[in-house]
N, C-alpha and C. Protein backbone atom coordinates (compact mmCIF):
# COMPACT_ATOMS: atom_id res chain seq x y z
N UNK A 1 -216.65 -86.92 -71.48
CA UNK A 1 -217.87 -86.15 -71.56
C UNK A 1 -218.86 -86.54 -70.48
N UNK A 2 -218.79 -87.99 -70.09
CA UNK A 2 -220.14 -88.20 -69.18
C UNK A 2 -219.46 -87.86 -67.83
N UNK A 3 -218.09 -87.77 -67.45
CA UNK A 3 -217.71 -87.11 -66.31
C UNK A 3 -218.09 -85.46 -66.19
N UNK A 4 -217.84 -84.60 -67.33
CA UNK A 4 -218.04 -83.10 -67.79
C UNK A 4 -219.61 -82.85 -67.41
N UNK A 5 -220.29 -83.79 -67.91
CA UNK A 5 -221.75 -83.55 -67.86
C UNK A 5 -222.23 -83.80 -66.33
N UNK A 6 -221.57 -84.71 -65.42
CA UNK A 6 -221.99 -84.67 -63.88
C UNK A 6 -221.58 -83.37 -63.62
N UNK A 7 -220.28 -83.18 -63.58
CA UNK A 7 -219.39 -82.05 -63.13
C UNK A 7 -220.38 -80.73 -63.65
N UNK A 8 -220.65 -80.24 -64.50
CA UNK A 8 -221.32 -79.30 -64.96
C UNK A 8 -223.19 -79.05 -64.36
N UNK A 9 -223.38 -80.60 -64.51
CA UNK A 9 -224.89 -80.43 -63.51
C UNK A 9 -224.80 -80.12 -62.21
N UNK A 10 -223.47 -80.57 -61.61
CA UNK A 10 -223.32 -79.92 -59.86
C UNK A 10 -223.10 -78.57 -59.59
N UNK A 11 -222.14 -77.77 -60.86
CA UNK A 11 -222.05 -76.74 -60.56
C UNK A 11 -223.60 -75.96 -60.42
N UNK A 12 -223.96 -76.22 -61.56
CA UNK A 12 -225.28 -75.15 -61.71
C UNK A 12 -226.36 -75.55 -60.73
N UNK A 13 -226.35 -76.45 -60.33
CA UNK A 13 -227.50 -76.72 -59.01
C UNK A 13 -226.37 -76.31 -57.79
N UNK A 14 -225.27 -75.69 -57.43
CA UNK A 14 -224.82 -76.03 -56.85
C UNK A 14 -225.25 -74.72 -55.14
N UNK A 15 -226.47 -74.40 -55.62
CA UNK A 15 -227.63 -73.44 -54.85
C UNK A 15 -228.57 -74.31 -54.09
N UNK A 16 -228.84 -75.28 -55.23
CA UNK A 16 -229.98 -75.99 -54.21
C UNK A 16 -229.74 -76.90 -52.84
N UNK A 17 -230.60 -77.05 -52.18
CA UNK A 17 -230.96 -77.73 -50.82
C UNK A 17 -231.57 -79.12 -51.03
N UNK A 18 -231.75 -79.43 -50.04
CA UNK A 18 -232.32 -81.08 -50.11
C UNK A 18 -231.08 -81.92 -50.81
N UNK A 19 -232.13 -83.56 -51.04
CA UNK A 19 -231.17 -84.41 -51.84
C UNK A 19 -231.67 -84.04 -53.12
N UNK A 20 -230.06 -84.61 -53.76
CA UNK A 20 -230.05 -84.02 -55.09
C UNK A 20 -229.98 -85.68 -56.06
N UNK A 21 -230.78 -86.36 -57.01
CA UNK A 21 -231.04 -87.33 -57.60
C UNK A 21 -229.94 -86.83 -58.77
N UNK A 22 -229.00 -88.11 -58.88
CA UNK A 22 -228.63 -88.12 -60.00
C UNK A 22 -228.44 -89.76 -61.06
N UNK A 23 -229.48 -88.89 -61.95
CA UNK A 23 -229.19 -90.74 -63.07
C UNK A 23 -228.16 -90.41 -63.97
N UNK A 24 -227.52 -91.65 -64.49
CA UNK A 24 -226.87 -91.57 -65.45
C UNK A 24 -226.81 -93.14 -65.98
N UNK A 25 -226.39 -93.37 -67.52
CA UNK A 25 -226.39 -94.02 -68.01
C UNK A 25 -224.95 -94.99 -67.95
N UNK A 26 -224.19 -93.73 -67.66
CA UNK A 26 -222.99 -94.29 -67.28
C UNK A 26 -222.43 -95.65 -66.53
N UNK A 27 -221.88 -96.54 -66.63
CA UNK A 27 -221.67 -97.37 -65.19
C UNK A 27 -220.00 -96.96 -65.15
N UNK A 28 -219.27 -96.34 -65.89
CA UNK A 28 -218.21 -95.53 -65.89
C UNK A 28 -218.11 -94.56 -64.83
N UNK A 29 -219.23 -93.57 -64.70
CA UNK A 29 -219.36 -92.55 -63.93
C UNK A 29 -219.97 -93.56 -62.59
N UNK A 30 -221.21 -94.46 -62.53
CA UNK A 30 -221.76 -94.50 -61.55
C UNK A 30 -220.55 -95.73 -60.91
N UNK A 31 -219.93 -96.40 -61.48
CA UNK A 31 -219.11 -97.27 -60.61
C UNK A 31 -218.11 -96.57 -59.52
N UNK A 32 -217.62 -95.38 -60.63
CA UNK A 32 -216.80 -94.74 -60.11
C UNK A 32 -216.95 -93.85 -58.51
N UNK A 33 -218.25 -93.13 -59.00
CA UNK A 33 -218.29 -91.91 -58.25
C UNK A 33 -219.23 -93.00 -56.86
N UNK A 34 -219.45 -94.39 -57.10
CA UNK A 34 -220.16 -94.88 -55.31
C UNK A 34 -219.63 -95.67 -55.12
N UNK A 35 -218.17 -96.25 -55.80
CA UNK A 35 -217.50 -97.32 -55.18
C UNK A 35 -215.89 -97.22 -55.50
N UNK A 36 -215.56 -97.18 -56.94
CA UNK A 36 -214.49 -96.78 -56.92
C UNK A 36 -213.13 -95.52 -56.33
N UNK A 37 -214.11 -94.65 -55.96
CA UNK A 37 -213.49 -92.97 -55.65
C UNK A 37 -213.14 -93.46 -54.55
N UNK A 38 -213.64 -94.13 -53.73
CA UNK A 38 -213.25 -93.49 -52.04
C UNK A 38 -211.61 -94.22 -52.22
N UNK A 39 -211.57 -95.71 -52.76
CA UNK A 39 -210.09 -96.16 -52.97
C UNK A 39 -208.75 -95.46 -53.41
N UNK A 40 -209.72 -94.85 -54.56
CA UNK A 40 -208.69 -94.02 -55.32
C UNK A 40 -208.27 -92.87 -54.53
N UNK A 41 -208.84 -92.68 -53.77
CA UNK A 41 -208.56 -91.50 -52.88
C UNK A 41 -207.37 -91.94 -51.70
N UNK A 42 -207.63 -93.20 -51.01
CA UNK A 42 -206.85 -93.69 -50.15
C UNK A 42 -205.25 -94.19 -50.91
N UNK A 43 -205.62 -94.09 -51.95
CA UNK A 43 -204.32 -94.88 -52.66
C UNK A 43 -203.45 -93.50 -53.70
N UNK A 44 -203.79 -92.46 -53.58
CA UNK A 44 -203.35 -91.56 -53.90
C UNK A 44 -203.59 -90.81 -55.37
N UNK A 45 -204.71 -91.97 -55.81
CA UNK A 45 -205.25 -92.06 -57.22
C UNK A 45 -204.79 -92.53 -57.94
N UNK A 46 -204.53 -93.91 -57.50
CA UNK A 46 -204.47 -95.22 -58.22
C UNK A 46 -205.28 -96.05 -58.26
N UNK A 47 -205.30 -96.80 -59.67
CA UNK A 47 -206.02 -98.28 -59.57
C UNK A 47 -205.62 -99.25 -58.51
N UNK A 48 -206.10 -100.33 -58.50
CA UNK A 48 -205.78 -101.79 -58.14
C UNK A 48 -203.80 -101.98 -58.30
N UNK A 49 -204.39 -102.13 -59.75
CA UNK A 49 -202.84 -101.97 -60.44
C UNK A 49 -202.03 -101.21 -60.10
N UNK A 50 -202.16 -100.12 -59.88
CA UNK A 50 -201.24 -98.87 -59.29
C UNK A 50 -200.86 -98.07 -60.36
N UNK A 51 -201.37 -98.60 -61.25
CA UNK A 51 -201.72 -97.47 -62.55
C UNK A 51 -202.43 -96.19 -62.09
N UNK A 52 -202.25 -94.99 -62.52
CA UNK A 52 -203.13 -93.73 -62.18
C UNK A 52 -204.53 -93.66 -63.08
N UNK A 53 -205.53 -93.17 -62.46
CA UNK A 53 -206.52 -93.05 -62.71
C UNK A 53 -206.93 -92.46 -63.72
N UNK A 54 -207.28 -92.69 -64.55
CA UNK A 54 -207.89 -91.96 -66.05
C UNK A 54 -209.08 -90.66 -65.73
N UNK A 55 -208.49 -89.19 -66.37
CA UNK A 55 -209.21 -88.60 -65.80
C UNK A 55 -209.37 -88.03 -64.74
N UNK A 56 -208.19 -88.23 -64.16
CA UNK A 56 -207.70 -88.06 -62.31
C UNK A 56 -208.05 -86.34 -62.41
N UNK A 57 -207.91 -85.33 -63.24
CA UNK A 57 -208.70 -83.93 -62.91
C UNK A 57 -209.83 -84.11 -62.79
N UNK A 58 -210.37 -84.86 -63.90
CA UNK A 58 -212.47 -84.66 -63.51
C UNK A 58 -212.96 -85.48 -62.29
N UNK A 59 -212.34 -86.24 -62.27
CA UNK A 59 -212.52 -87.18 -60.60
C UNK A 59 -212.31 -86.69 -59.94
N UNK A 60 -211.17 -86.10 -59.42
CA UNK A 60 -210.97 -85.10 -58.57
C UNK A 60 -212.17 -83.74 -57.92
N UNK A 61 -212.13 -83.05 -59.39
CA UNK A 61 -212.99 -82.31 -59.46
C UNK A 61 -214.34 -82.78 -58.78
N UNK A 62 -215.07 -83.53 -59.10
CA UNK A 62 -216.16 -84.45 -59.20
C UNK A 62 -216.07 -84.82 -57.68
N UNK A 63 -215.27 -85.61 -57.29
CA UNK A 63 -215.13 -85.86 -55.56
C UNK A 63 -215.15 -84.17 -54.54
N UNK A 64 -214.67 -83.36 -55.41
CA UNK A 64 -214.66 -81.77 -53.94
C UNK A 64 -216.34 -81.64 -54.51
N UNK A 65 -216.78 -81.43 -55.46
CA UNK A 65 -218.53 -81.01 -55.58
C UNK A 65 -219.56 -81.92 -55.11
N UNK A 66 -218.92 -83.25 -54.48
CA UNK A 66 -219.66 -84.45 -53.75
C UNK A 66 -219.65 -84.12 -52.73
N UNK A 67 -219.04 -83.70 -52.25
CA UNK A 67 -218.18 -83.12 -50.49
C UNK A 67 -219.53 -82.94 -49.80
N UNK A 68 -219.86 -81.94 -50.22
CA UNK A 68 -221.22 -80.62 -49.57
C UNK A 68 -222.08 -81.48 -50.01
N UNK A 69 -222.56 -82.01 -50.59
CA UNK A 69 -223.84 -82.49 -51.54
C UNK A 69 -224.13 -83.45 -50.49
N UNK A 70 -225.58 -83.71 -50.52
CA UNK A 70 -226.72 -85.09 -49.96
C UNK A 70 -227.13 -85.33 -51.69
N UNK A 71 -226.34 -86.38 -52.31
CA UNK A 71 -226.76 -86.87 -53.93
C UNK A 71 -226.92 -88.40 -53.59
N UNK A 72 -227.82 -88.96 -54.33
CA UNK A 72 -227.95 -89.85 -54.29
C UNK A 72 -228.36 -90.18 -55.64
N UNK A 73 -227.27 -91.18 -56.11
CA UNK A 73 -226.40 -92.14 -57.38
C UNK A 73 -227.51 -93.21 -58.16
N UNK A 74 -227.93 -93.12 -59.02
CA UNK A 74 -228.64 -94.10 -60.02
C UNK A 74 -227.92 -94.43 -61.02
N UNK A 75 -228.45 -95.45 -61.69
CA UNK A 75 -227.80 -96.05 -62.98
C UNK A 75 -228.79 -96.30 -63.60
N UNK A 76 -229.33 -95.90 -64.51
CA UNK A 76 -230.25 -96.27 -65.64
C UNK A 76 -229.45 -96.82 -67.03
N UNK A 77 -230.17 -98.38 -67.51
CA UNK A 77 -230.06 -98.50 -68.32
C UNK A 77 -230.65 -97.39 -69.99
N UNK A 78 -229.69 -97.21 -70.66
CA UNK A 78 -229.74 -96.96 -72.14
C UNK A 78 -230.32 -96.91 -72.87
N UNK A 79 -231.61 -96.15 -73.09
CA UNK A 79 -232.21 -96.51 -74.58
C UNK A 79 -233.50 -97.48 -74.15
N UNK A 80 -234.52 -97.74 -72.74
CA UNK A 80 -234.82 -98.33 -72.42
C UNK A 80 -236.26 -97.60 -71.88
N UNK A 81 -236.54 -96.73 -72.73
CA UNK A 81 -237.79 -95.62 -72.23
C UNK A 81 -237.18 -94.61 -71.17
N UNK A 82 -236.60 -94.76 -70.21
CA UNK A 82 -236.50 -93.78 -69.09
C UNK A 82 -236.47 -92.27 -69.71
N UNK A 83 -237.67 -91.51 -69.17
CA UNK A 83 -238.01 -90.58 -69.66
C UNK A 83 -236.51 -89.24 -70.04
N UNK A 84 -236.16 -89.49 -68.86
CA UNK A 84 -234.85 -88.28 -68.49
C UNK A 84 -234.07 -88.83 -69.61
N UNK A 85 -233.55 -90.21 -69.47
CA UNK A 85 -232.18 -90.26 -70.30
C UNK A 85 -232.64 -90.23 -71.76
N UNK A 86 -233.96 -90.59 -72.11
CA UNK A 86 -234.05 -90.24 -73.98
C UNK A 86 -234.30 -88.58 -73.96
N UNK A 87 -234.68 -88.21 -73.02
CA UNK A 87 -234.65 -86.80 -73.25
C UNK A 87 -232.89 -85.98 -73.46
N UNK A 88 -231.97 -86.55 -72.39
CA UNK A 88 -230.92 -85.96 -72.82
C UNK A 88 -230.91 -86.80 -73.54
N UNK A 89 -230.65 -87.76 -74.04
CA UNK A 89 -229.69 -88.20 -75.60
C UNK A 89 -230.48 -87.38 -76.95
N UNK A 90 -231.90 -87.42 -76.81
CA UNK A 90 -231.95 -86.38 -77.89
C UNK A 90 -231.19 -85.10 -77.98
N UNK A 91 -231.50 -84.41 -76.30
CA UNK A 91 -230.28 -83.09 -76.60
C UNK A 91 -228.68 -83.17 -76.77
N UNK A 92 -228.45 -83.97 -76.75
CA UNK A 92 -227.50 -84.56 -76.98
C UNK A 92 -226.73 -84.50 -78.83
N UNK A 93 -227.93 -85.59 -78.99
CA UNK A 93 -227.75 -85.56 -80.71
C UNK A 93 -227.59 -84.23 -81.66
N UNK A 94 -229.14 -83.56 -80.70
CA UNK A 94 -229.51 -82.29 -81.20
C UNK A 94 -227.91 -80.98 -81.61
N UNK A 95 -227.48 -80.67 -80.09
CA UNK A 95 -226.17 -80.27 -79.89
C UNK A 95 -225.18 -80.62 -80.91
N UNK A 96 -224.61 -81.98 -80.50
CA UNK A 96 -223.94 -82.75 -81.95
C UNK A 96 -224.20 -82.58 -83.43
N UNK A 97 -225.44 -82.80 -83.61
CA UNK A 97 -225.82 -82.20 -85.08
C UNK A 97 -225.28 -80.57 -85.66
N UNK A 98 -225.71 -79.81 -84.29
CA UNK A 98 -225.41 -78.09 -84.50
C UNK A 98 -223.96 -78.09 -84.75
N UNK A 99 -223.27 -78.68 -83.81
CA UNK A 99 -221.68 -78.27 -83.78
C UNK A 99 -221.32 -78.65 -84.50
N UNK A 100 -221.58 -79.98 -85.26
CA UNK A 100 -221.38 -80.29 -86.81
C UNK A 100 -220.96 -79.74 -88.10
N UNK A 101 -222.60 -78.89 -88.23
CA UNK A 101 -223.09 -78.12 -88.85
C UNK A 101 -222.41 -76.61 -88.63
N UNK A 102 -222.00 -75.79 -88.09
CA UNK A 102 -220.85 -74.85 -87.15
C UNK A 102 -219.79 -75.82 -88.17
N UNK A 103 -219.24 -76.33 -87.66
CA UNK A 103 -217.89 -76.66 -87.87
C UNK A 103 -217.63 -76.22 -89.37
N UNK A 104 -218.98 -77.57 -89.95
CA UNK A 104 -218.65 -77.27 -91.51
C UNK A 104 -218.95 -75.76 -92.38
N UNK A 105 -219.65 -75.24 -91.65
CA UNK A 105 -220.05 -73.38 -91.95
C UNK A 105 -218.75 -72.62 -92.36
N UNK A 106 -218.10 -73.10 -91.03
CA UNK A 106 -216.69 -72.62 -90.55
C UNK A 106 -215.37 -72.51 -91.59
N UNK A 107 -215.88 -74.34 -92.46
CA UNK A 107 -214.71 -74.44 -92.94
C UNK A 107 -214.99 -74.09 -94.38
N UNK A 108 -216.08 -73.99 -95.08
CA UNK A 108 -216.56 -73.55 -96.38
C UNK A 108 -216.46 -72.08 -96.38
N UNK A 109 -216.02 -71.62 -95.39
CA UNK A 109 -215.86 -69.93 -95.61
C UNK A 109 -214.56 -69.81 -95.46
């Protein structure tokens, strides 16, 4: 999901100009996408190990919508005031709660 959620914010900005700021809470996503990718790329999308990469479509994906882009990569800690990230985790919850709620609608009928 926190790969889906980069991938999905690039598409829809994928109009705008300038640099494009991206935080995330992730160090999954942010290890990946400013230090780990370029390896995985040289190595055919492998680890260290030579194990294949977990996720090797959304990485993928995720590396061609980097291509074009001037982004520049943050890591915000969790739960720590930063205005943006309690704002998505509430929408977040919010979402989660609905689809929940959907689901169980779904199955009582």
């Amino acid at each position: 999901m926190e790969l889906l959620a980069v991938i999905k914010g690039l598409v829809s900005t994928r109009d705008s100009s300038g640099t494009l700021e991206v935080y995330t809470d992730s160090r999954y996503v942010y290890d990946g996408i400013t230090s780990y990718i370029k390896n995985w790329r040289k190595t055919g999308w492998r680890k260290a190990d030579k194990s294949p990469v977990k996720n090797c479509e959304l990485w993928q994906r995720l590396d061609e919508l980097v291509q074009s882009r001037d982004i520049d990569w943050f890591h915000v800690r969790a739960h720590t005031g930063h205005p943006e990230n309690e704002f998505v985790d509430d929408v977040a919850r919010e979402q989660a709660t609905r689809y929940q709620t959907e689901l169980e609608q779904e199955s009582a009928s």
